[in-house]
N, C-alpha and C. Protein backbone atom coordinates (compact mmCIF):
# COMPACT_ATOMS: atom_id res chain seq x y z
N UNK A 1 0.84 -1.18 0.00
CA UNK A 1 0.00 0.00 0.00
C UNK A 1 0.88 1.24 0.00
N UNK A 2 0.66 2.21 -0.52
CA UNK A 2 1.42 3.49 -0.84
C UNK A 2 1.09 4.32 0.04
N UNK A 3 2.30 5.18 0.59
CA UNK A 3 1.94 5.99 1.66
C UNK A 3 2.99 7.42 1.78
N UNK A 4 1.78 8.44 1.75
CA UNK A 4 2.75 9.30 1.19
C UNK A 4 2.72 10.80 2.64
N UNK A 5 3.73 11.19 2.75
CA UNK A 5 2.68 12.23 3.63
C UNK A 5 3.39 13.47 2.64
N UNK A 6 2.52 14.58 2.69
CA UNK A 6 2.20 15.60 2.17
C UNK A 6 1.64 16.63 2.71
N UNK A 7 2.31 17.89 2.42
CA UNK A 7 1.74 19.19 3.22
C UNK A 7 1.03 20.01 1.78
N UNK A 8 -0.57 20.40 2.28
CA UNK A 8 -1.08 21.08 1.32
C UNK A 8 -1.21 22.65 1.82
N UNK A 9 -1.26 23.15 0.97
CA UNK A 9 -1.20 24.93 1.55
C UNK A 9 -2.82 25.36 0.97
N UNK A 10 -3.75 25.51 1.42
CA UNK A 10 -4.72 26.08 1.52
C UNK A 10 -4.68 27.85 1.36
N UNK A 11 -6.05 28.10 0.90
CA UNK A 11 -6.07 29.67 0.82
C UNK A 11 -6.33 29.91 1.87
N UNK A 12 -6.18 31.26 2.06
CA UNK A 12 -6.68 32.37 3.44
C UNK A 12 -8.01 32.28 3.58
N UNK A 13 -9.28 32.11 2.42
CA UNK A 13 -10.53 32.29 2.48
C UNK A 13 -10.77 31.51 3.75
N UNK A 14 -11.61 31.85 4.85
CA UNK A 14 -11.79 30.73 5.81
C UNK A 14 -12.72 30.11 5.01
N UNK A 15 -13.45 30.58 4.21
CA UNK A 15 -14.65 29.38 3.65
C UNK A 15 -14.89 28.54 3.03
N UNK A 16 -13.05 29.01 1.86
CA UNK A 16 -12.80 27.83 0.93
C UNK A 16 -11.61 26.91 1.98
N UNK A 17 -10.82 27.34 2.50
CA UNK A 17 -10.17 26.32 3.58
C UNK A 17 -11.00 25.73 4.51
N UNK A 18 -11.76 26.20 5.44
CA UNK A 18 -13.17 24.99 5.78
C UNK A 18 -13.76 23.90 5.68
N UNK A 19 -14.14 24.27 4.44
CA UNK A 19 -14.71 23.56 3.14
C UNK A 19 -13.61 21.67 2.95
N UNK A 20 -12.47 22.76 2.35
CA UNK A 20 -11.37 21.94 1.88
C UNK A 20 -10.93 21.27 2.80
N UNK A 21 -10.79 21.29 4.04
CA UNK A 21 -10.48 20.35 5.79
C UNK A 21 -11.52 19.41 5.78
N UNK A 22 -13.07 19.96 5.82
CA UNK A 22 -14.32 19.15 5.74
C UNK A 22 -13.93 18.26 4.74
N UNK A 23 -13.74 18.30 3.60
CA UNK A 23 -13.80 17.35 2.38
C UNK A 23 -13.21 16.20 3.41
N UNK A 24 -11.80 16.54 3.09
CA UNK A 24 -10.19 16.19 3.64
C UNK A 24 -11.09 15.08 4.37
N UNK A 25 -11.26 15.27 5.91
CA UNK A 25 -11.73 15.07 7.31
C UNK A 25 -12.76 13.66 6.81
N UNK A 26 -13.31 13.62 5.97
CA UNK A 26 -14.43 12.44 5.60
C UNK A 26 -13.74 11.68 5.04
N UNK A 27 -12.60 11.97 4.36
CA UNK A 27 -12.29 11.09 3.23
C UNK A 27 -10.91 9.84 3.60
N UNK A 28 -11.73 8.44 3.87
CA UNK A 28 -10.99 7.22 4.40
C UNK A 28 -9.95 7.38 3.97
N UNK A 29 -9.28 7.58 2.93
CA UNK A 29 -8.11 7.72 2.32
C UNK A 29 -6.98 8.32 3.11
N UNK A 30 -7.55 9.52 3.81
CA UNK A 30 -6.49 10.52 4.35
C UNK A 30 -6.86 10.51 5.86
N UNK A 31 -5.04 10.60 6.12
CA UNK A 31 -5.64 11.02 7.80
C UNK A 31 -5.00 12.19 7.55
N UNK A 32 -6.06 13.21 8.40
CA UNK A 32 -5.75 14.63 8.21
C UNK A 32 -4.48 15.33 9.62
N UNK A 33 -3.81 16.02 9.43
CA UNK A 33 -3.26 16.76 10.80
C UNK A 33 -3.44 17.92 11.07
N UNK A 34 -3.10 18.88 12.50
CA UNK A 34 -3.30 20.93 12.37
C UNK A 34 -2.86 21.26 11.78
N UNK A 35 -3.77 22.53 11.33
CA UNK A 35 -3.58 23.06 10.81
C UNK A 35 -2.61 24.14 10.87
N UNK A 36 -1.63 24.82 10.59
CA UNK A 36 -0.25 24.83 10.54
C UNK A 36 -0.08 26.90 10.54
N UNK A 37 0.59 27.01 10.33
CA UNK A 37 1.25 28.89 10.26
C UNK A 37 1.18 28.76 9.00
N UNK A 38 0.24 29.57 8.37
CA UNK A 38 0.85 29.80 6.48
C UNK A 38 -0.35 28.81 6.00
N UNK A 39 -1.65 28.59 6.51
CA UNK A 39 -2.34 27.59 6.23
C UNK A 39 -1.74 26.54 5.23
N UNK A 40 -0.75 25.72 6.04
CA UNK A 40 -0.15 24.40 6.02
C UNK A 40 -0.91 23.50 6.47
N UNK A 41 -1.32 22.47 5.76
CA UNK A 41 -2.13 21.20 6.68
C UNK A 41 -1.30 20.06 6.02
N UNK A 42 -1.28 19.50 7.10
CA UNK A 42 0.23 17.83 6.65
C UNK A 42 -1.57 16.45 6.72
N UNK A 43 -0.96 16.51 6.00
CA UNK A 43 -2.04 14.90 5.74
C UNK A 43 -1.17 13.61 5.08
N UNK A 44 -1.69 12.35 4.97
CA UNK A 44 -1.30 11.07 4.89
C UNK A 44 -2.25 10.53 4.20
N UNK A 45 -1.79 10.25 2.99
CA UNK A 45 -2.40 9.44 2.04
C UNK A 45 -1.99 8.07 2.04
N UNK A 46 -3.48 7.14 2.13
CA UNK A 46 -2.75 5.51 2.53
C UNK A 46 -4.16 5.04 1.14
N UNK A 47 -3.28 4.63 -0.03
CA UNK A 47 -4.03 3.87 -1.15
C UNK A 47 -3.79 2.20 -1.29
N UNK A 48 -4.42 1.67 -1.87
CA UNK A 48 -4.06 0.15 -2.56
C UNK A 48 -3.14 0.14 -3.34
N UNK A 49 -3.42 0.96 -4.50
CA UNK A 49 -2.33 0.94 -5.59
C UNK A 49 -1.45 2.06 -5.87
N UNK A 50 -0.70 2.11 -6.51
CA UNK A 50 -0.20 3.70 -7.38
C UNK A 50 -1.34 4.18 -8.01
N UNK A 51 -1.92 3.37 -8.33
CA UNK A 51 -2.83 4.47 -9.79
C UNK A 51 -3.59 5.04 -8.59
N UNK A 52 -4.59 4.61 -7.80
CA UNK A 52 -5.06 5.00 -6.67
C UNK A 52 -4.68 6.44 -6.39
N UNK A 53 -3.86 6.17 -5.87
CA UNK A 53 -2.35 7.11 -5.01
C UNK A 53 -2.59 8.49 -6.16
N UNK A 54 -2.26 7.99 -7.38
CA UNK A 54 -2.37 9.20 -8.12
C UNK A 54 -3.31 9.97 -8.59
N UNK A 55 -4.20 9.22 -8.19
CA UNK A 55 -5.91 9.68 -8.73
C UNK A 55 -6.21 10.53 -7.22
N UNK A 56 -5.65 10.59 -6.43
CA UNK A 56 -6.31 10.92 -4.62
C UNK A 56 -5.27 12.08 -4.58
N UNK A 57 -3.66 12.47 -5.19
CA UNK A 57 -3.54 13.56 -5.75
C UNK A 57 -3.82 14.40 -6.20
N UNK A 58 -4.24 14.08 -7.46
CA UNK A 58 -4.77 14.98 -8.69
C UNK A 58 -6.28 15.26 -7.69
N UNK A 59 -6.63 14.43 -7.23
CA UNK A 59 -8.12 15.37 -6.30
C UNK A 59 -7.74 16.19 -5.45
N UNK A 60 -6.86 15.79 -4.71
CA UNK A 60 -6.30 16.86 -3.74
C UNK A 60 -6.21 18.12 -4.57
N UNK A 61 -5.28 17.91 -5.50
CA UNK A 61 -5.02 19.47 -6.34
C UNK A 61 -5.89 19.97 -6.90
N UNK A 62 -6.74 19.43 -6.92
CA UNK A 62 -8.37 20.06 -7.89
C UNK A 62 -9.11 20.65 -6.59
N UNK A 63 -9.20 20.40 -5.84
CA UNK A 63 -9.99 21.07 -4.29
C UNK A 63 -9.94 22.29 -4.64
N UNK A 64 -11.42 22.74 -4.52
CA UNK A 64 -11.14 24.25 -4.44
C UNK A 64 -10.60 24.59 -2.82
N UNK A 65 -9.62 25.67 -2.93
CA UNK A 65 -9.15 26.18 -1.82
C UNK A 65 -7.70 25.85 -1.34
N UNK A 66 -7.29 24.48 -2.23
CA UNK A 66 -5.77 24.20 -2.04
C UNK A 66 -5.03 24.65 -3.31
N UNK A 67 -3.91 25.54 -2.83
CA UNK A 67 -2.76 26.28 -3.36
C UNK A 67 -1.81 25.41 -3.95
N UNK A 68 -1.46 24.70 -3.22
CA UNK A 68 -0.14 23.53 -3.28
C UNK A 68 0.09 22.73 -2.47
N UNK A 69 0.42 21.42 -3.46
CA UNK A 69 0.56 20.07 -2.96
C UNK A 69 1.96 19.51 -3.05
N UNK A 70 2.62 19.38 -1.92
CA UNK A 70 4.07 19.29 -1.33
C UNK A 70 4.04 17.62 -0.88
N UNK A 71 5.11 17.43 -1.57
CA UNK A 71 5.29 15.77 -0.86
C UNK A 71 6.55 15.81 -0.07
N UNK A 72 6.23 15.42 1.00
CA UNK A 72 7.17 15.38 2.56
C UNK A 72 8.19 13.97 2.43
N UNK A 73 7.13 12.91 1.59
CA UNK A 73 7.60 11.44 2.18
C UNK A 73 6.45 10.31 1.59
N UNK A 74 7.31 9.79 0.76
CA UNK A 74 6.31 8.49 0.38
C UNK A 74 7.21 7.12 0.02
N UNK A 75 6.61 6.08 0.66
CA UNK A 75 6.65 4.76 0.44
C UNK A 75 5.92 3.86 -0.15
N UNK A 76 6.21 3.06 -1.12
CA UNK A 76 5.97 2.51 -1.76
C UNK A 76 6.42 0.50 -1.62
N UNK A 77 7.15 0.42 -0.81
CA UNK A 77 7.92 -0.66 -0.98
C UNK A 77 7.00 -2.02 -0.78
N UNK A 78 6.10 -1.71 -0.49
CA UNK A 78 5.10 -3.53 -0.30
C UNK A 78 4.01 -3.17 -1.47
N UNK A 79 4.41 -2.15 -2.60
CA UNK A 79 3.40 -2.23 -3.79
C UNK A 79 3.31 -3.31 -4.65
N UNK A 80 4.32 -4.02 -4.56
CA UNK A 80 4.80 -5.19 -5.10
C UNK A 80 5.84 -4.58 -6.33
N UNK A 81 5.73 -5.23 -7.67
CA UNK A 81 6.54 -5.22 -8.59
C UNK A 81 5.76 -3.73 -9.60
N UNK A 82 6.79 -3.08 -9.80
CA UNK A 82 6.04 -1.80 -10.37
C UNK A 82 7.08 -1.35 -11.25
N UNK A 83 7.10 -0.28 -12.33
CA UNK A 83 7.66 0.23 -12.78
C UNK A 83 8.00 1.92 -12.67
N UNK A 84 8.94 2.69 -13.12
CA UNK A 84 8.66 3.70 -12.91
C UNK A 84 7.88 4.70 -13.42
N UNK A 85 7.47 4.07 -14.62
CA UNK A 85 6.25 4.62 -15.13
C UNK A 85 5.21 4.40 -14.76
N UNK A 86 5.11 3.94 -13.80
CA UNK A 86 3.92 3.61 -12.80
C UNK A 86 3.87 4.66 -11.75
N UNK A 87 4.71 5.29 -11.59
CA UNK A 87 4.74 6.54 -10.26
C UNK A 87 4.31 7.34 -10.61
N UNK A 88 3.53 8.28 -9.59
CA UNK A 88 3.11 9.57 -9.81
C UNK A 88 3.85 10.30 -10.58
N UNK A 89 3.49 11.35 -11.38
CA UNK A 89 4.23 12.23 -12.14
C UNK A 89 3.18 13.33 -12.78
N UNK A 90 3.54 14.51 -12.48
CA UNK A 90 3.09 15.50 -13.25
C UNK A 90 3.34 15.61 -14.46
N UNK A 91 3.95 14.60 -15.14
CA UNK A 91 4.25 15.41 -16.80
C UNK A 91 3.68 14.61 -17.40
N UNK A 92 3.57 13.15 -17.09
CA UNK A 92 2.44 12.33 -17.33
C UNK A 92 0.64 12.49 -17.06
N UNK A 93 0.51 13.23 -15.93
CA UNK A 93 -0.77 13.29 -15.78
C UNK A 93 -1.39 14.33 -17.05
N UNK A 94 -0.39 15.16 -17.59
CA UNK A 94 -0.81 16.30 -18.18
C UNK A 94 -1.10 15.54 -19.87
N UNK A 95 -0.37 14.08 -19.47
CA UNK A 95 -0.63 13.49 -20.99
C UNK A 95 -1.86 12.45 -21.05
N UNK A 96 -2.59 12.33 -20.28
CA UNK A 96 -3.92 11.51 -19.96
C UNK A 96 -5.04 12.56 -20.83
């Protein structure tokens, strides 16, 4: 299972950061942490697969109200046999 932790930077709006914690806060996928100086929030993404993993990204970054998505730390090593074209990547997602 893939496990990544990640700090997202949220806007100042309290209503779109709210919002964007609420989503966060429901969603089995993530365990959420405080919220931080510089509306920083560190969360933990725990998927089945990579593709998973990369699809629960690309949502993260689509949230209205999150700025940027920072990866702290991710493991991968009990995914089994994978390639590296199997990993997350922004230059690939932009080719889907």
């Amino acid at each position: 299972m893939p496990v990544a932790g990640l700090v997202l930077t949220l806007a100042d709006h309290e209503g779109l950061r709210g919002a964007a914690i609420a989503t966060f806060e429901g969603d089995a996928r993530l365990m959420v942490g405080a919220l931080a100086q510089g509306g920083r929030l560190p969360v933990v993404t725990d998927t089945a697969t990579l593709r998973e993993e990369q699809d629960l990204w690309n949502e993260l970054a689509r949230t209205p109200g999150v700025l940027l998505v920072d990866l702290a730390f991710h493991d991968s090593s009990d995914a089994g046999e994978f390639t590296s074209a199997e990993l997350p990547s922004k230059q690939r997602r932009e080719e889907r």
